[in-house]
Protein backbone atom coordinates (compact mmCIF):
# COMPACT_ATOMS: atom_id res chain seq x y z
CA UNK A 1 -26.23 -13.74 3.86
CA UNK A 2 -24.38 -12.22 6.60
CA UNK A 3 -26.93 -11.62 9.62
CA UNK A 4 -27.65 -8.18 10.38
CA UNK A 5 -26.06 -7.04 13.71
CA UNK A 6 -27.50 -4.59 16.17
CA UNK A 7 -25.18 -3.11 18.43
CA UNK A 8 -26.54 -1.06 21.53
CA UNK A 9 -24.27 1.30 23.01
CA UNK A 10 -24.00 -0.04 26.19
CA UNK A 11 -22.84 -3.69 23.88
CA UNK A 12 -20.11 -1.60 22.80
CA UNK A 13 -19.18 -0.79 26.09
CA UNK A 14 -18.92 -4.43 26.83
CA UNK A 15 -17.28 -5.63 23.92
CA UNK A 16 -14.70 -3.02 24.19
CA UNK A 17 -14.08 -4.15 27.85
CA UNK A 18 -14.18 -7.63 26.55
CA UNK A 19 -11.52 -7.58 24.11
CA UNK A 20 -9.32 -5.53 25.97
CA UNK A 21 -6.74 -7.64 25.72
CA UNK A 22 -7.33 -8.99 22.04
CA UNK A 23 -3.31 -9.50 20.39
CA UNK A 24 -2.58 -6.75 18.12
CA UNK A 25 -3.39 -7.15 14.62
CA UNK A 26 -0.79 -7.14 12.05
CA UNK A 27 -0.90 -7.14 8.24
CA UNK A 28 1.74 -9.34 6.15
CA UNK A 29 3.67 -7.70 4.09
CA UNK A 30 5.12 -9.21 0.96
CA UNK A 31 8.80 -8.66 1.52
CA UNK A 32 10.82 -5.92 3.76
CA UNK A 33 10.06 -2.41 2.67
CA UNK A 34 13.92 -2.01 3.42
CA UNK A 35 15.43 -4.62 1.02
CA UNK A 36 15.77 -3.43 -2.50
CA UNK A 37 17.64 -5.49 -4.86
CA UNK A 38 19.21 -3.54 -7.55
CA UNK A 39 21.60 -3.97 -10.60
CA UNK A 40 25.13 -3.70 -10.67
CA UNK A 41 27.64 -4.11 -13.69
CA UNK A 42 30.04 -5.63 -11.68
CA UNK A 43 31.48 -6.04 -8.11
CA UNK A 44 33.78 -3.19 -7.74
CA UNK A 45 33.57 0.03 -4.46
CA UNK A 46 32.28 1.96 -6.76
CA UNK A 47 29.84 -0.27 -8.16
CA UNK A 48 28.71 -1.44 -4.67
CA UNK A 49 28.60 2.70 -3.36
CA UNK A 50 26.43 3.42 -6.12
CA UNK A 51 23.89 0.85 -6.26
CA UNK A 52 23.44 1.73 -2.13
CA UNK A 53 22.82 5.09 -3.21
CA UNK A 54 20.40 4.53 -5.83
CA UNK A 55 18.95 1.23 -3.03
CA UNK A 56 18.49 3.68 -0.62
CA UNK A 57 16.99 6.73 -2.61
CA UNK A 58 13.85 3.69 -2.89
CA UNK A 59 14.14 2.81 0.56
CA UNK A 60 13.79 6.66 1.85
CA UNK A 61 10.76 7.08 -0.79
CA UNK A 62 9.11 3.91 0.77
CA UNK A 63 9.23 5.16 4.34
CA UNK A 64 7.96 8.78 3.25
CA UNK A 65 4.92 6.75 1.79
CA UNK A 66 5.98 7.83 -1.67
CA UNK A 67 6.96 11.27 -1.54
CA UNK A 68 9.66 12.63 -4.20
CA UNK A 69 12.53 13.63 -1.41
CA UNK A 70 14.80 14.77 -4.26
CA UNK A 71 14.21 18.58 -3.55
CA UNK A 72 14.74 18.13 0.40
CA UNK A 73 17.71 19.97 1.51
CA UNK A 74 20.52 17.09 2.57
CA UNK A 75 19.07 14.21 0.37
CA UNK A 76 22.20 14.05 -1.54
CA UNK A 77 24.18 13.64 1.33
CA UNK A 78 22.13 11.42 2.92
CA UNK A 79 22.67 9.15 -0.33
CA UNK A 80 26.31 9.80 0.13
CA UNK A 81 26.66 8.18 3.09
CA UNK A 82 24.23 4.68 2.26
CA UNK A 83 26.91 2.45 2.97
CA UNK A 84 26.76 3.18 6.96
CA UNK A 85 22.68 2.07 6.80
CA UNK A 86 23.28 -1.07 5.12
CA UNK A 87 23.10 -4.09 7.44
CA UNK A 88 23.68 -6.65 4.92
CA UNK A 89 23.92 -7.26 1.41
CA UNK A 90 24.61 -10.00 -1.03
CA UNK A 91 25.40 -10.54 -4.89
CA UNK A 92 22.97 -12.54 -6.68
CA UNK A 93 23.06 -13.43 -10.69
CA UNK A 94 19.66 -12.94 -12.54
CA UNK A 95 18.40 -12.91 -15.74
CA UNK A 96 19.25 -9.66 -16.90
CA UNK A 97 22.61 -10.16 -15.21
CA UNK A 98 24.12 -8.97 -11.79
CA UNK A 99 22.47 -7.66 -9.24
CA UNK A 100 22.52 -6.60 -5.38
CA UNK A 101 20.48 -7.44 -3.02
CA UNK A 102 20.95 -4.64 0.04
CA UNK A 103 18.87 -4.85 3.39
CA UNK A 104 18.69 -1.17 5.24
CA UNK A 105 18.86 -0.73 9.02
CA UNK A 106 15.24 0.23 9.20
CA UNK A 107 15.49 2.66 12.48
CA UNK A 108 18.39 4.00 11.25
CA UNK A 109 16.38 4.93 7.57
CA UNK A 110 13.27 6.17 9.50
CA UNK A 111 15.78 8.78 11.51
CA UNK A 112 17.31 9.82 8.49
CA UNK A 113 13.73 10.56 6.82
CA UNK A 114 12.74 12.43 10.01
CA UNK A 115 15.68 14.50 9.40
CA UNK A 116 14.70 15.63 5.78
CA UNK A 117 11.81 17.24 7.56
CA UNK A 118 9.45 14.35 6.04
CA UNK A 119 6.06 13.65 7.46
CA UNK A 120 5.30 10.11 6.54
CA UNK A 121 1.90 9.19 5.40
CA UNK A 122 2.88 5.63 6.04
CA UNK A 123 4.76 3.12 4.21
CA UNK A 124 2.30 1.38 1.27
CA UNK A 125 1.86 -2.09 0.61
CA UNK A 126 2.89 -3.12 -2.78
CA UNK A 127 0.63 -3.01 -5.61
CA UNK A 128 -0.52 -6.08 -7.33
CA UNK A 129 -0.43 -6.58 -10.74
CA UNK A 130 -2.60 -7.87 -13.51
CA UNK A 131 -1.75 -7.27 -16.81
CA UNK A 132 -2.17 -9.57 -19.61
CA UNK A 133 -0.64 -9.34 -23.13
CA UNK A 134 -2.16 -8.93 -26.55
CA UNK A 135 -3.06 -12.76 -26.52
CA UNK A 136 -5.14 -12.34 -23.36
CA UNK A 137 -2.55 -14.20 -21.00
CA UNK A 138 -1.38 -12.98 -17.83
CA UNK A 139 2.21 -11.23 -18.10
CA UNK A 140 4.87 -12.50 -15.73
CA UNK A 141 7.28 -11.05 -13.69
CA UNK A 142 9.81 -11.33 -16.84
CA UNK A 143 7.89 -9.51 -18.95
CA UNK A 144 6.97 -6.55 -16.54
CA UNK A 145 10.17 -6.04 -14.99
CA UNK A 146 10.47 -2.55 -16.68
CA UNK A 147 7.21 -1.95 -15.42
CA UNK A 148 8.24 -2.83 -11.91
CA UNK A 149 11.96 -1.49 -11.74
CA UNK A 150 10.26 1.77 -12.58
CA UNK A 151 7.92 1.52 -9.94
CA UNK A 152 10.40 0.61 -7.61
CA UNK A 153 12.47 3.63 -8.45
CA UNK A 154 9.80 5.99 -6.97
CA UNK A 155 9.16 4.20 -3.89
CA UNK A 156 6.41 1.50 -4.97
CA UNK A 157 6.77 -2.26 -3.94
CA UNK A 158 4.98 -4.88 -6.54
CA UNK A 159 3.95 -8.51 -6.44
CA UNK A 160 2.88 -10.93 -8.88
CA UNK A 161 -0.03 -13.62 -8.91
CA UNK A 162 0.41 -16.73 -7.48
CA UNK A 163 0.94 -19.29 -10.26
CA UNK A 164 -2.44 -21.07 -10.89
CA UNK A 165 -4.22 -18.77 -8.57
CA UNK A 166 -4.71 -15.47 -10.37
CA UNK A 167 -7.57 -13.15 -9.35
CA UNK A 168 -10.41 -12.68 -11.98
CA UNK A 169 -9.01 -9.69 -13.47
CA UNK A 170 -12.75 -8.57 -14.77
CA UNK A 171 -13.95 -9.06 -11.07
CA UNK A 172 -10.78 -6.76 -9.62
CA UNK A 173 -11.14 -3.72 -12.11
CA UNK A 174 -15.14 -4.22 -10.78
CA UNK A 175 -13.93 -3.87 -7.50
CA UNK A 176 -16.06 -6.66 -6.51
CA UNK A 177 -16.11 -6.98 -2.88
CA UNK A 178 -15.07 -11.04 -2.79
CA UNK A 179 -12.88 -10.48 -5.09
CA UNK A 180 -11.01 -7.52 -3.59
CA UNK A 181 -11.37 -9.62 0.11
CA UNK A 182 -9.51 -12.70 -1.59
CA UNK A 183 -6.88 -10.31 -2.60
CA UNK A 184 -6.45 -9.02 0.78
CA UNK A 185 -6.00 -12.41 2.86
CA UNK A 186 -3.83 -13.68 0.31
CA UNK A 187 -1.43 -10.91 -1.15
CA UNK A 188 -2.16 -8.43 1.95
CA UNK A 189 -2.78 -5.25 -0.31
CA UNK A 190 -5.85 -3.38 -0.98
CA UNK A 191 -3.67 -1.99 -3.99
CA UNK A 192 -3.99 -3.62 -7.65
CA UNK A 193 -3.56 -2.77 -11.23
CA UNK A 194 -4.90 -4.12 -13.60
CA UNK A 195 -3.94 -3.98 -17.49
CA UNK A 196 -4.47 -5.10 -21.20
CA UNK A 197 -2.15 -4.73 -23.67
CA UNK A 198 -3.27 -4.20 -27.31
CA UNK A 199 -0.13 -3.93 -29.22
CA UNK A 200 1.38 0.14 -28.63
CA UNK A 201 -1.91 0.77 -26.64
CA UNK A 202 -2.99 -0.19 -23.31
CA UNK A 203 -5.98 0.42 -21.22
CA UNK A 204 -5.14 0.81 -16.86
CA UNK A 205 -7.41 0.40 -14.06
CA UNK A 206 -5.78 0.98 -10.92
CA UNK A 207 -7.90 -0.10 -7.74
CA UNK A 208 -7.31 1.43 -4.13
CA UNK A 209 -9.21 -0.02 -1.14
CA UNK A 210 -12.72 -0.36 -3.62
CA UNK A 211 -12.19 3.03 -5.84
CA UNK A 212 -11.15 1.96 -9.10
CA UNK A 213 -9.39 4.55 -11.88
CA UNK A 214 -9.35 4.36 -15.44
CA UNK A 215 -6.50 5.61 -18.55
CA UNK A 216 -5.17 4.57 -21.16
CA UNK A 217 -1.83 4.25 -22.19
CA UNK A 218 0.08 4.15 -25.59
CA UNK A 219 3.87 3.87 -26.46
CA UNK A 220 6.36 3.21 -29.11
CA UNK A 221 7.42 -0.33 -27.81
CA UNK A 222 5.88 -2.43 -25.03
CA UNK A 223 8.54 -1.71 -22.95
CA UNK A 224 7.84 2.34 -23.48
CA UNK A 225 4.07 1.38 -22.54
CA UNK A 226 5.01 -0.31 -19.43
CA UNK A 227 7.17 2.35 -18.08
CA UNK A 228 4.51 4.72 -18.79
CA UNK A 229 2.22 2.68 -16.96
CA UNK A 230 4.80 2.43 -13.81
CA UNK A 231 4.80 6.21 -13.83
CA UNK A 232 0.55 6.82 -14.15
CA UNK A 233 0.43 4.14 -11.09
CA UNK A 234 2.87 5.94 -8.88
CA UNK A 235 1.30 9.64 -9.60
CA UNK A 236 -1.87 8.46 -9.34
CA UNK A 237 -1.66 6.63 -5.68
CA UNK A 238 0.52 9.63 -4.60
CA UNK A 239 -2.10 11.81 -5.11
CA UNK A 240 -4.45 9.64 -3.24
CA UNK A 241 -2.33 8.55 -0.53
CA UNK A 242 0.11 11.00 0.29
CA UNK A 243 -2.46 13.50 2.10
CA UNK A 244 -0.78 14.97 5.02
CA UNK A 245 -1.85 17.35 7.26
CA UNK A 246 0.29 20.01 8.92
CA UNK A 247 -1.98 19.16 12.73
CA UNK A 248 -3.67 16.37 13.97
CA UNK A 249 -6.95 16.23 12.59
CA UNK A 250 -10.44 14.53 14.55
CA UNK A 251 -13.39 13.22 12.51
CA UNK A 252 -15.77 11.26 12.64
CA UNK A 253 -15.49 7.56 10.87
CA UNK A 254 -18.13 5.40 10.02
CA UNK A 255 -17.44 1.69 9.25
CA UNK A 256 -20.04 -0.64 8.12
CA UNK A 257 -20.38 -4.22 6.99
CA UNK A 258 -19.49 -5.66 10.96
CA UNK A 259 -21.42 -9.09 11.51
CA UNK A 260 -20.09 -10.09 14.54
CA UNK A 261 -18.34 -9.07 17.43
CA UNK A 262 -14.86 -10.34 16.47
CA UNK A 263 -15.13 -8.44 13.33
CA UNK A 264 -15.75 -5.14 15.82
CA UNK A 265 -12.60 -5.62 17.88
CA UNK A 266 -10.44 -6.67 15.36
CA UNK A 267 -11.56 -3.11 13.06
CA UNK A 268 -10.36 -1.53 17.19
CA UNK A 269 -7.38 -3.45 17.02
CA UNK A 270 -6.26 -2.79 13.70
CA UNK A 271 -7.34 1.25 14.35
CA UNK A 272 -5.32 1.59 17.75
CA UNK A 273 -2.30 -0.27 15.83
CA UNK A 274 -1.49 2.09 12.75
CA UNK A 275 1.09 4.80 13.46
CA UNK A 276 -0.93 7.22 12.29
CA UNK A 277 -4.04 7.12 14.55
CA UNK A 278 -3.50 9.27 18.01
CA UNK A 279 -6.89 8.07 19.22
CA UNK A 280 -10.32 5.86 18.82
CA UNK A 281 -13.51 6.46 20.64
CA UNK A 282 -16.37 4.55 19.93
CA UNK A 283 -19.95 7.05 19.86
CA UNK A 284 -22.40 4.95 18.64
CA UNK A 285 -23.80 2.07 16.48
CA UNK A 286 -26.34 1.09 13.93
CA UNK A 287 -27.50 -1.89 12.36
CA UNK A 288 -23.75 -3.53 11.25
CA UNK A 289 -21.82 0.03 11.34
CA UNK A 290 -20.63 2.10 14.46
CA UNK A 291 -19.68 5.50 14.47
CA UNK A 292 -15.90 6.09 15.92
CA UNK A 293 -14.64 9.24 16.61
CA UNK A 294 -10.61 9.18 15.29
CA UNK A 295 -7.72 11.78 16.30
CA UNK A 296 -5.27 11.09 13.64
CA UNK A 297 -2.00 12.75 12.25
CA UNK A 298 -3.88 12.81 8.67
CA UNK A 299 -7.18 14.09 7.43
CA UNK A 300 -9.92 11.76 8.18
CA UNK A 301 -10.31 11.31 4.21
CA UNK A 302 -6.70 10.37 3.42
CA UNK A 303 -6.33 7.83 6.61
CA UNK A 304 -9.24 5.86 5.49
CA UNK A 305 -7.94 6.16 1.74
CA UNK A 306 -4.53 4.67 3.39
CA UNK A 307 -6.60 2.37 5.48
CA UNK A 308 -8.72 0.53 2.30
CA UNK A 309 -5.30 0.45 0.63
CA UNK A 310 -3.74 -1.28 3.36
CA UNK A 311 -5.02 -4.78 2.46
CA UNK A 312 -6.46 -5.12 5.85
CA UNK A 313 -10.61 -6.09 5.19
CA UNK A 314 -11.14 -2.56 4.75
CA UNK A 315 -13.12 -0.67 1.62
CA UNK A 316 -13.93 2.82 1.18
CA UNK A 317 -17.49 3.29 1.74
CA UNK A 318 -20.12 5.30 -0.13
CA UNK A 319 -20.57 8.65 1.59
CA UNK A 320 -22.59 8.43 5.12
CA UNK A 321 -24.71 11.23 6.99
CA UNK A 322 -22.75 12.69 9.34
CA UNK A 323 -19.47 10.95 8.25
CA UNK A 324 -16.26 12.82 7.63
CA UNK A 325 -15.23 9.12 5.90
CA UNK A 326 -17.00 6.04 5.54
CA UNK A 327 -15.66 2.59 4.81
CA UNK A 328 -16.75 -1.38 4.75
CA UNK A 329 -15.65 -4.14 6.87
CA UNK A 330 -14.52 -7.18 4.37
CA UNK A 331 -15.69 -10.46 5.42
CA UNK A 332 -12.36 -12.63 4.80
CA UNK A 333 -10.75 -15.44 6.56
């Protein structure tokens, strides 16, 4: 077992001085949030204009952290004019036939969401999924295409298991701790659902940083089902993870689980490195958690919701005295 740690305040004084200068932590993410590969019929202008239109209506979702931007006065034209955002793209044959592979200019998407009058919540990692068929077997990423082209299509990213390496599904819709740490060091997402098919039925657990949610599912045809499920997964984390306020909000945080030192300035580095955090002041400390006062351009709720979903060693906590939002430290690599 982990040792207990005991941090004075006048340690955290130190430690902060002491890793002053620690390199700024960043999480891996599985693929560009920009690049969107998408299908085409053939290679004709208007083919081409139209898949950047419909490549770049996933982009823009993306960078607004999921947000439907349909309503938002100038979205059509902003899909109108895709083709002057696209810094490269490239033709590609795949099993359900062509497709397009387009790569955005991601300052030049980010400006363009700014001027729809979208406050960003962040971009989300992708989600990983787990779903095995009616004989008990993991699905690959054949067989849940629909699932994930539908996902895509409102702004949400997916990966699949590694081959031979696949989480313990049973463990994951648990949200047991190791489990959910493993997850994070290798596929850098504290976002996974998990699913069981059972012929036009299906029962969902979707798991954000530690909270898990439950549904079920039914449909006419598998393929039905898994578009259905694409759309539950993308509602569901929207609702979640799309909290924006219309000020900066400051609350008080409290992280626990820290066993060492290195585990307290990498939680400061990885703080005073996400876009939406103005400012981080540490107030106090007890037993493995400190207290840290946080200025942030979300409520203190949905950053650390957007935090544990990160896939950065972070959990949501259970409720703490005091606490506008609590969380865990993950002990991974």
């Amino acid at each position: 077992m982990p040792v207990t740690m005991r941090l004075s305040r006048l340690l955290i004084l130190a430690l902060l001085l002491a890793f002053a200068a620690l390199p700024a932590l960043h999480a891996q993410a599985a693929g560009s949030p920009y690049s969107v590969t998408v299908p085409v019929t053939d290679t004709s202008d208007g083919q081409r204009d139209q898949a950047f239109a419909m490549a770049l209506g996933q982009v823009m979702t993306r960078v607004a952290g999921g947000q439907d931007l349909r309503s938002n006065p100038g979205y059509t034209a902003a899909l109108a004019g895709a083709a002057s955002l696209v810094r490269k793209f490239q033709y590609q044959k795949a099993a359900t036939g062509l497709v397009l592979n387009v790569d955005f200019a991601p300052a030049s998407v980010r400006r363009l969401v700014s001027t729809l009058g979208v406050a960003s919540a962040g971009i989300k990692p992708p989600v990983l999924l787990l779903v095995k068929g009616a004989d008990g077997n993991l699905l690959g990423q054949a067989a849940l295409s629909s699932l994930a082209a539908r996902a895509a299509a409102r702004g949400t990213a997916v990966v699949f298991p590694a081959a031979g390496g696949a989480p313990d599904t049973a463990k994951v819709a648990a949200a047991d701790p190791a489990a959910l740490a493993a997850i994070n060091d290798r596929y850098h997402t504290g976002l996974v659902l998990v699913g069981e098919l059972h012929g036009g039925l299906a029962d969902w657990t979707l798991v954000s940083g530690g909270q898990a949610q439950h549904w079920k599912g039914q449909g006419a045809s598998e393929q039905a089902l898994l578009v259905d499920a694409a759309n539950g997964l993308v509602d569901r984390l929207g609702k979640q993870l799309n909290v924006i306020g219309a000020t900066a909000s400051t609350g008080k945080l409290w992280v626990g689980g820290l066993s060492s030192a290195m585990d307290y300035a990498k939680l400061l580095s990885l703080l005073h490195n996400t876009p939406s955090v103005q400012e981080v002041t540490t107030i106090g400390a007890q037993n493995d958690g400190v207290w840290l006062q946080v200025k942030a351009t979300l409520p203190i709720s949905g950053l650390a919701a957007n935090l544990a979903a990160s896939g950065r060693l972070l959990l949501q906590g259970q409720p703490h005295p005091g606490a506008d939002a609590s969380m865990r430290w993950l002990q991974g690599r």
